[in-house]
Protein backbone atom coordinates (compact mmCIF):
# COMPACT_ATOMS: atom_id res chain seq x y z
CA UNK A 1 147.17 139.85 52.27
CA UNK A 2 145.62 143.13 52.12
CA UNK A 3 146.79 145.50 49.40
CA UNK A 4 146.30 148.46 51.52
CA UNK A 5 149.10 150.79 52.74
CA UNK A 6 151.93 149.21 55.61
CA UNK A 7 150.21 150.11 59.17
CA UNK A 8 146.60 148.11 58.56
CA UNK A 9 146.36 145.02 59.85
CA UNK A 10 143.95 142.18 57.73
CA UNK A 11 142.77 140.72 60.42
CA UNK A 12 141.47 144.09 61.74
CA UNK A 13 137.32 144.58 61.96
CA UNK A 14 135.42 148.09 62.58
CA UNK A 15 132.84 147.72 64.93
CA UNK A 16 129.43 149.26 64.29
CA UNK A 17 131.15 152.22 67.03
CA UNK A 18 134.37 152.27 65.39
CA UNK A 19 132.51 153.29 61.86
CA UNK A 20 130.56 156.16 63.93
CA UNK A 21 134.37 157.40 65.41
CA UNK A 22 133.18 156.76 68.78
CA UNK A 23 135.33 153.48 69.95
CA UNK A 24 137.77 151.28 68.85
CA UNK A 25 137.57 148.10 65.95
CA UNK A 26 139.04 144.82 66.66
CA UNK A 27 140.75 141.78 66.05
CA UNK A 28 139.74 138.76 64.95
CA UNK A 29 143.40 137.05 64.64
CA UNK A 30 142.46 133.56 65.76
CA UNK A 31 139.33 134.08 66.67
CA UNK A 32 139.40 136.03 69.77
CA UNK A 33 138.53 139.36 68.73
CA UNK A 34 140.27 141.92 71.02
CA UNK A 35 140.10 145.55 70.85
CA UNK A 36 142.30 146.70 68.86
CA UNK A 37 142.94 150.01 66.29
CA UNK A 38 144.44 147.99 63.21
CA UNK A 39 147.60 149.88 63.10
CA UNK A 40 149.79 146.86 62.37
CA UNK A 41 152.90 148.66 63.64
CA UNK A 42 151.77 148.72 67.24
CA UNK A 43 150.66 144.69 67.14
CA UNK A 44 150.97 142.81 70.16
CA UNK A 45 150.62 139.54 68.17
CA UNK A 46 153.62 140.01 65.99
CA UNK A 47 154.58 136.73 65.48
CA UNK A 48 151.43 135.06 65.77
CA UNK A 49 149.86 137.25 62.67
CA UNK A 50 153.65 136.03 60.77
CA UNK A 51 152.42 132.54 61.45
CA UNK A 52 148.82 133.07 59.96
CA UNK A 53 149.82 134.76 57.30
CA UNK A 54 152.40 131.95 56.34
CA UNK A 55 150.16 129.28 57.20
CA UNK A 56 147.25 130.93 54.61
CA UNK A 57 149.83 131.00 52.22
CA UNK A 58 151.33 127.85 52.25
CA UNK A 59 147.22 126.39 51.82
CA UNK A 60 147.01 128.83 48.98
CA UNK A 61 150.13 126.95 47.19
CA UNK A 62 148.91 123.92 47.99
CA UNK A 63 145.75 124.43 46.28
CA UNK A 64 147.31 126.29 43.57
CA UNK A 65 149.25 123.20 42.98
CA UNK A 66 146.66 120.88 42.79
CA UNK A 67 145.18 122.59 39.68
CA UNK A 68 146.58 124.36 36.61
CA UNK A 69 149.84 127.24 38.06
CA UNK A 70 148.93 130.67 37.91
CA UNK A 71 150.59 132.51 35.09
CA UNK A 72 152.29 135.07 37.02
CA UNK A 73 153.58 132.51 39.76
CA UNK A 74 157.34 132.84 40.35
CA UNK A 75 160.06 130.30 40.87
CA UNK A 76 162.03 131.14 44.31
CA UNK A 77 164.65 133.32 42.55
CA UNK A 78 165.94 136.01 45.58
CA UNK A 79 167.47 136.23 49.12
CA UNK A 80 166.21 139.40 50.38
CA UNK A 81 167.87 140.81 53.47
CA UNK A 82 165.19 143.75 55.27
CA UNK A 83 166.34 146.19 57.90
CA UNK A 84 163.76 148.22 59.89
CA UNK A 85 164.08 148.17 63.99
CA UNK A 86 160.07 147.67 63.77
CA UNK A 87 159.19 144.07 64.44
CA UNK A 88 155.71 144.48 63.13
CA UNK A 89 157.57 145.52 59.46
CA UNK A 90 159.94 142.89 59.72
CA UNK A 91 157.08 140.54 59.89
CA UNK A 92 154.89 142.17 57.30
CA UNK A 93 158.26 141.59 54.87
CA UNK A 94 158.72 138.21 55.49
CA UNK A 95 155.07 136.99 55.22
CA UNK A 96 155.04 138.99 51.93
CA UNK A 97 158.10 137.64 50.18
CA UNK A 98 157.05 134.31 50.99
CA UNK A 99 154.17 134.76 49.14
CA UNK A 100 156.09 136.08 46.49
CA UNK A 101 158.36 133.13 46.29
CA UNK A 102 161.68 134.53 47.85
CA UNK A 103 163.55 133.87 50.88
CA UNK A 104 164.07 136.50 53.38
CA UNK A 105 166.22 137.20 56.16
CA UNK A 106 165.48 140.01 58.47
CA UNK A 107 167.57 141.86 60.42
CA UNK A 108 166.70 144.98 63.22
CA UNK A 109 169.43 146.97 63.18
CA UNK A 110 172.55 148.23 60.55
CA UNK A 111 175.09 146.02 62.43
CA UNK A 112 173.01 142.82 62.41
CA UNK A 113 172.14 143.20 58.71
CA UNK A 114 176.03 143.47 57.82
CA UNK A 115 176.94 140.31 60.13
CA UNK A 116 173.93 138.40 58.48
CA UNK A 117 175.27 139.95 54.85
CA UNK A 118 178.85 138.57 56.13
CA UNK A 119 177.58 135.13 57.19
CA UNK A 120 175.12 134.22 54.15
CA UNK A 121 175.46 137.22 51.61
CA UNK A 122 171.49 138.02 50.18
CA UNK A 123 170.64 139.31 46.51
CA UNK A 124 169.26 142.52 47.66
CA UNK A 125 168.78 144.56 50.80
CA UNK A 126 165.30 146.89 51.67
CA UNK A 127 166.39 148.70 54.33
CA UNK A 128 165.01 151.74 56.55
CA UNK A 129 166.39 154.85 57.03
CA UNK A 130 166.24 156.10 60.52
CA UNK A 131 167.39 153.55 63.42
CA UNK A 132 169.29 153.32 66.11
CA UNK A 133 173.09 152.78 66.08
CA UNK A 134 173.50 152.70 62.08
CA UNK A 135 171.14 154.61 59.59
CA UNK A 136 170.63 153.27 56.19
CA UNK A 137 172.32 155.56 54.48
CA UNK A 138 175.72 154.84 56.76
CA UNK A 139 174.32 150.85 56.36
CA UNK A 140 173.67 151.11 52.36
CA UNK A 141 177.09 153.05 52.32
CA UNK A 142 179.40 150.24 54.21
CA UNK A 143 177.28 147.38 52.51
CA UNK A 144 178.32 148.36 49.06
CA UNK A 145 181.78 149.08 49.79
CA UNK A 146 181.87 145.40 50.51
CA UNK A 147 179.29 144.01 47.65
CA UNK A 148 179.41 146.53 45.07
CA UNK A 149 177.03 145.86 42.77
CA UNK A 150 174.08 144.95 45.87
CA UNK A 151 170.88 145.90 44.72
CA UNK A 152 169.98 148.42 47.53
CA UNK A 153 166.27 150.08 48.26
CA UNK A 154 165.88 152.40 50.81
CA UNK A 155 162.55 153.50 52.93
CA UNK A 156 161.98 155.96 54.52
CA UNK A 157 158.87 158.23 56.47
CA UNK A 158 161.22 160.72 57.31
CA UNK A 159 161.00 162.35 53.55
CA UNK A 160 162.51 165.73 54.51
CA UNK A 161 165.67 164.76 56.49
CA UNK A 162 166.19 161.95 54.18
CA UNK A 163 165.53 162.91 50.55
CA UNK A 164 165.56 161.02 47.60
CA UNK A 165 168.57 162.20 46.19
CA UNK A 166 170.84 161.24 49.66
CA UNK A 167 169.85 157.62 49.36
CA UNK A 168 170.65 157.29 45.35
CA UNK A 169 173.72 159.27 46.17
CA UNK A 170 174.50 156.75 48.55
CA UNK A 171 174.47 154.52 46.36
CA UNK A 172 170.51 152.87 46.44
CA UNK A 173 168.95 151.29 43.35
CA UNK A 174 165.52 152.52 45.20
CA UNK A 175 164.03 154.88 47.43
CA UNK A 176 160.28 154.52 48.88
CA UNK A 177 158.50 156.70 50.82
CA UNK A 178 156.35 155.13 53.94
CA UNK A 179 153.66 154.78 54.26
CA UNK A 180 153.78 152.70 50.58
CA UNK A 181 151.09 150.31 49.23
CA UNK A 182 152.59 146.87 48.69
CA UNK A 183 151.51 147.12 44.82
CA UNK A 184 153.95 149.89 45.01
CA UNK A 185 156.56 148.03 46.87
CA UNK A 186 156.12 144.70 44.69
CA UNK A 187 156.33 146.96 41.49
CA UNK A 188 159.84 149.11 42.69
CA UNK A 189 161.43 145.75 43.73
CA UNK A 190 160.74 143.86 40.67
CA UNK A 191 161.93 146.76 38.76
CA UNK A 192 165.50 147.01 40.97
CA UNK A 193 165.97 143.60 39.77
CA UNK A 194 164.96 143.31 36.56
CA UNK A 195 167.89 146.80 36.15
CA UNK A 196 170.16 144.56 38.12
CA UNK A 197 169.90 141.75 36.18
CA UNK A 198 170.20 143.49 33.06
CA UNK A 199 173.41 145.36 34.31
CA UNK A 200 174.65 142.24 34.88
CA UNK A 201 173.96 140.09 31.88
CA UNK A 202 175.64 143.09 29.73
CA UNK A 203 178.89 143.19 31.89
CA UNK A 204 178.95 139.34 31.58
CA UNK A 205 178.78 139.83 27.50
CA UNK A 206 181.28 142.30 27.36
CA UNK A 207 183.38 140.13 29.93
CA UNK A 208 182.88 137.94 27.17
CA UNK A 209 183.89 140.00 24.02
CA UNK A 210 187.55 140.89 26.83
CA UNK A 211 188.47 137.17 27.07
CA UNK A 212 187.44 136.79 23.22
CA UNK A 213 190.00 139.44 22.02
CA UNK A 214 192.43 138.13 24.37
CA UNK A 215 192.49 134.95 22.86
CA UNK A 216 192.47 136.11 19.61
CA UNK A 217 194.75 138.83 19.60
């Protein structure tokens, strides 16, 4: 997958025009190259570029597999629930964390994401600030009165209207700005749950040390 920003499609190609800034590149998803601008959040092949992506990867594993694992390969450890009302980042998500060896769910607006949260809760939630119906903030708000402790990250292009400091106040682990590189993404997520693990690890000790005085009075 490319390690470029969110927006740029791999499968996009410049054409000897496109370089010069007098026409448009293309695509060369399955072969047909169309015209197309590379902006991955106006795709028209959506789902088929989810199926590529997965199908690549799932070749890559097999391969990997075959020969000695990769050092920094990852057991499947996290359910990760994203929330954006763009199908094209929804996609991007899910093609990525299956690469990285998690599960994820996906969900396009604040009320889905809390029925899907309800249904089959998820270790963590990336979720976008401004969409219809339910932002994050009101989504990141209502999730954690039900799960607490959810490890929360919120994204946002909207920097101004939605700083920082009204998503942590909220109650978010994480805040990202778009448009982020996915070595930025990768490296905030791990970090969210690498603090959430350790948060929890230390309550379970002193959880411990409770039921040890109790006893022992």
């Amino acid at each position: 997958m490319s390690t470029s920003s969110f927006g740029k499609c791999p499968y996009y190609r410049e054409s000897e025009n496109a370089s010069m800034g007098k026409g448009l590149g293309y695509c060369d998803l399955g072969g047909g190259q169309a015209i197309c601008e590379g902006d991955i959040q106006f795709c028209e092949k959506a789902e088929e570029l989810r199926k590529q992506l997965l199908e690549e990867e799932k070749k890559k594993v097999c391969k990997d597999n075959n020969g000695k694992k990769q050092e920094n390969e990852k057991p499947s450890n996290y359910r990760v629930l994203v929330v954006d009302d763009q199908e094209s980042m929804l996609t991007l998500f899910a093609a990525l964390f299956s690469k990285l060896g998690h599960e994820c769910v996906t969900a396009k607006s604040g009320i889905e994401a809390l029925n899907k949260m309800i249904q089959n809760r998820s270790d963590a939630v990336i979720a976008d600030i401004v969409m219809p119906e339910m932002d994050g903030i009101t989504l990141t708000k209502k999730l954690l009165s039900l799960y607490p402790k959810l490890p929360i990250m919120v994204m946002t292009g909207y920097s101004k209207e939605y700083p920082a400091e009204m998503a942590i106040e909220a109650g978010a682990r994480e805040f990202i700005k778009k448009p982020f590189s996915i070595e930025e993404l990768i490296v905030r997520f791990n970090k969210m749950m690498r603090d959430h693990e350790m948060l929890s690890r230390m309550e379970a000790k002193q959880n411990d040390r409770v039921l040890g005085l109790e006893r022992n009075p």
